[in-house]
N, C-alpha and C. Protein backbone atom coordinates (compact mmCIF):
# COMPACT_ATOMS: atom_id res chain seq x y z
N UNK A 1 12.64 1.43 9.16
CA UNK A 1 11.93 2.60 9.61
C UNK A 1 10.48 2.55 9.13
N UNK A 2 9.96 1.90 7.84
CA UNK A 2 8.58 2.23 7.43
C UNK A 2 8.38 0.43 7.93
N UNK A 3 6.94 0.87 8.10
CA UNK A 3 6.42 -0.40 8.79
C UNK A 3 5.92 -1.31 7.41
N UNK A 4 5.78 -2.36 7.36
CA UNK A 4 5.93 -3.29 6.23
C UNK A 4 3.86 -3.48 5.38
N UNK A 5 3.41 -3.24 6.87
CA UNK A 5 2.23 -2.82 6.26
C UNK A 5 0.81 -2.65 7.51
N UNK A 6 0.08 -1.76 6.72
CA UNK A 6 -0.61 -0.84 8.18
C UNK A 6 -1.38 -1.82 8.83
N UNK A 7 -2.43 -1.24 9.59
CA UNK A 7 -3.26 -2.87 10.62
C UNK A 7 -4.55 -3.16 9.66
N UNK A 8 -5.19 -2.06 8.73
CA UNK A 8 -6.24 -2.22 7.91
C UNK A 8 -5.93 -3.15 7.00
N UNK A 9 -4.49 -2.39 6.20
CA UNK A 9 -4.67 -3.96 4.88
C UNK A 9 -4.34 -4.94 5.47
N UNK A 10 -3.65 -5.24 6.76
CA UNK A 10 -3.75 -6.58 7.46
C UNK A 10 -5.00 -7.57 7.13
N UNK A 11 -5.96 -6.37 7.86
CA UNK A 11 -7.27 -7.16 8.24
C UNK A 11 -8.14 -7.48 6.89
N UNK A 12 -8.04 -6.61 5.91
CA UNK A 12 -8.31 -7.05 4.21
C UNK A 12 -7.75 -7.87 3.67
N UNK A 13 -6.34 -8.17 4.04
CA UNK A 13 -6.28 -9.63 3.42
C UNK A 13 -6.68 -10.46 4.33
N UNK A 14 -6.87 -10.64 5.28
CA UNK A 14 -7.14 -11.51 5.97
C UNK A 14 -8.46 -12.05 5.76
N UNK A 15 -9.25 -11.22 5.74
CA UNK A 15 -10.86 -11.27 5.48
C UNK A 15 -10.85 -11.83 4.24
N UNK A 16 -9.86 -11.35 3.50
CA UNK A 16 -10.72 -12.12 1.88
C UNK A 16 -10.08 -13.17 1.85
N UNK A 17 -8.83 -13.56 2.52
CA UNK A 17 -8.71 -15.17 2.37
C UNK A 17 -9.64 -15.62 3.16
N UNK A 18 -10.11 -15.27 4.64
CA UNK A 18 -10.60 -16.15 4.86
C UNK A 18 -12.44 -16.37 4.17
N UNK A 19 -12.83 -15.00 3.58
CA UNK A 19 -13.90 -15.12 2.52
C UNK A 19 -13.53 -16.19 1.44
N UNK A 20 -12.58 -16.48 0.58
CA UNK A 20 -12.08 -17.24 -0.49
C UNK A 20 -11.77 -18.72 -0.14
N UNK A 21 -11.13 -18.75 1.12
CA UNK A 21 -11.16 -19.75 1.58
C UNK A 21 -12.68 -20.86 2.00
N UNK A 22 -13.87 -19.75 2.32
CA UNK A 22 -15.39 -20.24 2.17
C UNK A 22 -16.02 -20.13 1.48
N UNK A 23 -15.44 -20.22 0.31
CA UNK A 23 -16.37 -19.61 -1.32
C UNK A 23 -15.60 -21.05 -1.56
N UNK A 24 -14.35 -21.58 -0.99
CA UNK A 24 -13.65 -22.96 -1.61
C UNK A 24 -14.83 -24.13 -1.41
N UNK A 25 -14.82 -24.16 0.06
CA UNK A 25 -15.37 -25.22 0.37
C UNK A 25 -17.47 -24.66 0.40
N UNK A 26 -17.70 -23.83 0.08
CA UNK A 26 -18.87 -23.73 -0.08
C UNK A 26 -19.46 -24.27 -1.72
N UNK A 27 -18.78 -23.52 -2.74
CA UNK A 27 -18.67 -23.80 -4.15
C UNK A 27 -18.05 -25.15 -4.57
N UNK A 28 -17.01 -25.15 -3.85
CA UNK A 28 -16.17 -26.32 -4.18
C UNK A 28 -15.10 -26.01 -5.37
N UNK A 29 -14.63 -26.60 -6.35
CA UNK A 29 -13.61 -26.42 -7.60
C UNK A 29 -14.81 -26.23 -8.33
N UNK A 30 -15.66 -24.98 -8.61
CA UNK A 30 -16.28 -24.93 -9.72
C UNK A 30 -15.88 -23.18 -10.67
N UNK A 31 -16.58 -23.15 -11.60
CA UNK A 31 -16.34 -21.51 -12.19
C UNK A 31 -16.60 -20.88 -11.42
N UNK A 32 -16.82 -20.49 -10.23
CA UNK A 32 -17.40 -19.43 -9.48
C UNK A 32 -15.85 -19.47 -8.36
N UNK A 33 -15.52 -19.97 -8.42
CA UNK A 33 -13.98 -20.47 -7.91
C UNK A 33 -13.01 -19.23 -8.71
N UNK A 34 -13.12 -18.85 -9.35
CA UNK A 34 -12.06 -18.22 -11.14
C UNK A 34 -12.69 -16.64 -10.60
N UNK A 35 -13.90 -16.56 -10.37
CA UNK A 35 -14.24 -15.10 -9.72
C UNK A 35 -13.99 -14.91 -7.95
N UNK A 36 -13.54 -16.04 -7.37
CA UNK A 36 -13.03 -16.01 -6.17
C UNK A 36 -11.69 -15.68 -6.28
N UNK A 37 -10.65 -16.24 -7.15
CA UNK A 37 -9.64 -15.83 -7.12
C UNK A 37 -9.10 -14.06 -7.83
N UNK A 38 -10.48 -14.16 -8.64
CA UNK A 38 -9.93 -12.39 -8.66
C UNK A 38 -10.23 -11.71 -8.18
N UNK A 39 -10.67 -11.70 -7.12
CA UNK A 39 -11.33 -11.06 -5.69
C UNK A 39 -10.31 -10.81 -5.31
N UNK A 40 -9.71 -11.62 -4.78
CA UNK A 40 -8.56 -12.20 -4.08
C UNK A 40 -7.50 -11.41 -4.31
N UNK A 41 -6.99 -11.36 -5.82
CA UNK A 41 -6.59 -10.94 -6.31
C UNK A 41 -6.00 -9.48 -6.86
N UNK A 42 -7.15 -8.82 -6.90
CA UNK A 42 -7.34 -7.44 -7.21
C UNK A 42 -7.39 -6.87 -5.73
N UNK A 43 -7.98 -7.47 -4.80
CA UNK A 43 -7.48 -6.85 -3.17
C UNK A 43 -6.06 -6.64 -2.88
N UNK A 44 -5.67 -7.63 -3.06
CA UNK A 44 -3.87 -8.11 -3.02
C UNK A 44 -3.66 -6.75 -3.79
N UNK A 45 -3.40 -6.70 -5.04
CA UNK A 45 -3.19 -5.60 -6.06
C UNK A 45 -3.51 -4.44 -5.19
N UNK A 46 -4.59 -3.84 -4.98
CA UNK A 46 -4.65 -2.51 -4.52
C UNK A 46 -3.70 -2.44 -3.43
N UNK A 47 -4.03 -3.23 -2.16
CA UNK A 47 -3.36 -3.00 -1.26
C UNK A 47 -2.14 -2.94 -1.41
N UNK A 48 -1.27 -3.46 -2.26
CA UNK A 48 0.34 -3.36 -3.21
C UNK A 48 0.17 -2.02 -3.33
N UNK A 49 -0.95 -1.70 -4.18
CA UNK A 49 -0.51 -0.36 -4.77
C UNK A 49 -0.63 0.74 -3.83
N UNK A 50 -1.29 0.53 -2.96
CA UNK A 50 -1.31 1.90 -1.38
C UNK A 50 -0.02 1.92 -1.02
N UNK A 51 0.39 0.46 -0.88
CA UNK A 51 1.53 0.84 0.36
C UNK A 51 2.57 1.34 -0.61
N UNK A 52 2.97 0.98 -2.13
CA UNK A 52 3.66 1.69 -3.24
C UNK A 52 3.82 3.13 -3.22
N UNK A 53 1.81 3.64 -2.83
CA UNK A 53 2.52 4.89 -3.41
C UNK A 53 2.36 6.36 -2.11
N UNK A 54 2.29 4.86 -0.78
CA UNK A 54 3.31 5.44 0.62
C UNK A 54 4.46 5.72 0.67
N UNK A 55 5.14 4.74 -0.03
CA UNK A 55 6.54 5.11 0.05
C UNK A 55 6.90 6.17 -0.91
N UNK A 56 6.14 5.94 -2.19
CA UNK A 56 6.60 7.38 -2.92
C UNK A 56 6.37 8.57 -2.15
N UNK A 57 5.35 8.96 -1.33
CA UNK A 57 4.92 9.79 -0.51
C UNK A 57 5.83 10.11 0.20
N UNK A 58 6.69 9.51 1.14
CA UNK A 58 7.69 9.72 2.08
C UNK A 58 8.70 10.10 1.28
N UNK A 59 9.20 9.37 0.42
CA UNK A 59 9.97 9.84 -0.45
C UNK A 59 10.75 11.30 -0.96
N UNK A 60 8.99 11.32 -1.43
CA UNK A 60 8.81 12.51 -2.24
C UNK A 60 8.93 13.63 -0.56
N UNK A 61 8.16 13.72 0.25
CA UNK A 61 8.33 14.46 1.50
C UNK A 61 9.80 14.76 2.03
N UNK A 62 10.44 13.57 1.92
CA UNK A 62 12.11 13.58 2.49
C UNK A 62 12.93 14.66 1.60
N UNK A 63 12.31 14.60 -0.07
CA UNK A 63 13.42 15.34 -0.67
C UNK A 63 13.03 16.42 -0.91
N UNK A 64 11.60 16.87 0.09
CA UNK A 64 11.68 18.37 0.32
C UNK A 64 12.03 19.11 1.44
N UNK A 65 11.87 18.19 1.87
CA UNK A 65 12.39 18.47 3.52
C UNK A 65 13.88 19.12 2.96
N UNK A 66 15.01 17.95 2.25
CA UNK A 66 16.34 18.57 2.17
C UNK A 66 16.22 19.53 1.14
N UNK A 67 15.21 19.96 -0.30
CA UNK A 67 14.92 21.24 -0.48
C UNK A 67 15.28 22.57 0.06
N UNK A 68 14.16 22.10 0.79
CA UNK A 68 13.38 23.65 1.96
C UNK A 68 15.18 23.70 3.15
N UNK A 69 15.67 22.44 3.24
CA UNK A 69 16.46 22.65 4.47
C UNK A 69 17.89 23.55 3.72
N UNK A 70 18.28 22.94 2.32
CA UNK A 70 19.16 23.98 1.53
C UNK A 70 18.48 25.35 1.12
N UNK A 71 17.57 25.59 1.09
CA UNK A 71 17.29 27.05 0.38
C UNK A 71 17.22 27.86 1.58
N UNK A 72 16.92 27.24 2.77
CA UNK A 72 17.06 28.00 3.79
C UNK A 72 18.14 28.46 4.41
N UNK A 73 19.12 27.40 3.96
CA UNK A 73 20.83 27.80 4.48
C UNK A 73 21.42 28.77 2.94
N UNK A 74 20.92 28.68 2.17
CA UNK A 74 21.29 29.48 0.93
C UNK A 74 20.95 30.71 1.11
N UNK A 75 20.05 30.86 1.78
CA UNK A 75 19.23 32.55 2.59
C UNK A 75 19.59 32.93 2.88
N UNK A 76 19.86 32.54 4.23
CA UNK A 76 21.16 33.03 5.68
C UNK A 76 22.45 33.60 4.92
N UNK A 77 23.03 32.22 4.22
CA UNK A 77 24.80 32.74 3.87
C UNK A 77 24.49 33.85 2.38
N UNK A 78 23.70 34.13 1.69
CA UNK A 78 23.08 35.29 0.69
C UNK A 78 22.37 35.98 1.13
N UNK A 79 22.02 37.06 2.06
CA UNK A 79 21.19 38.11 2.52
C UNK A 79 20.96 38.97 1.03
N UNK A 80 19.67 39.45 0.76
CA UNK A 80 19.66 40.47 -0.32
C UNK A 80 20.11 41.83 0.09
């Protein structure tokens, strides 16, 4: 049911590999290589952590939904 991941962080990883991938062959294997990969890196990371705390989101939404859907049947069958 939840989609595995939206069309934006698609296109963010995509872009920074293919940025990292021309920082390879532009730089070559040098130290500036070690700040390419935490680019890389820390993109990866965030975008983990969005879609993480999507699902908590839905989550958290679903188990109010069944909340709100019991207190409302608790209403009906208890009139004050």
């Amino acid at each position: 049911m939840s989609k595995s991941s939206d069309p934006w962080s698609i296109v963010v990883i995509v872009l920074t590999i293919a940025l990292f991938i021309l920082a390879l062959f532009v730089k070559g294997f040098t130290k500036g290589l070690l700040v390419e990969c935490g680019v890389l890196l820390v993109s990866i990371k965030l975008i983990l952590m969005a879609k993480k705390a999507a699902e908590i989101e839905q989550n958290l939404e679903r188990r109010l939904d069944t909340i709100e859907k019991l207190l409302s049947e608790w209403r009906v069958e208890k009139p004050r």
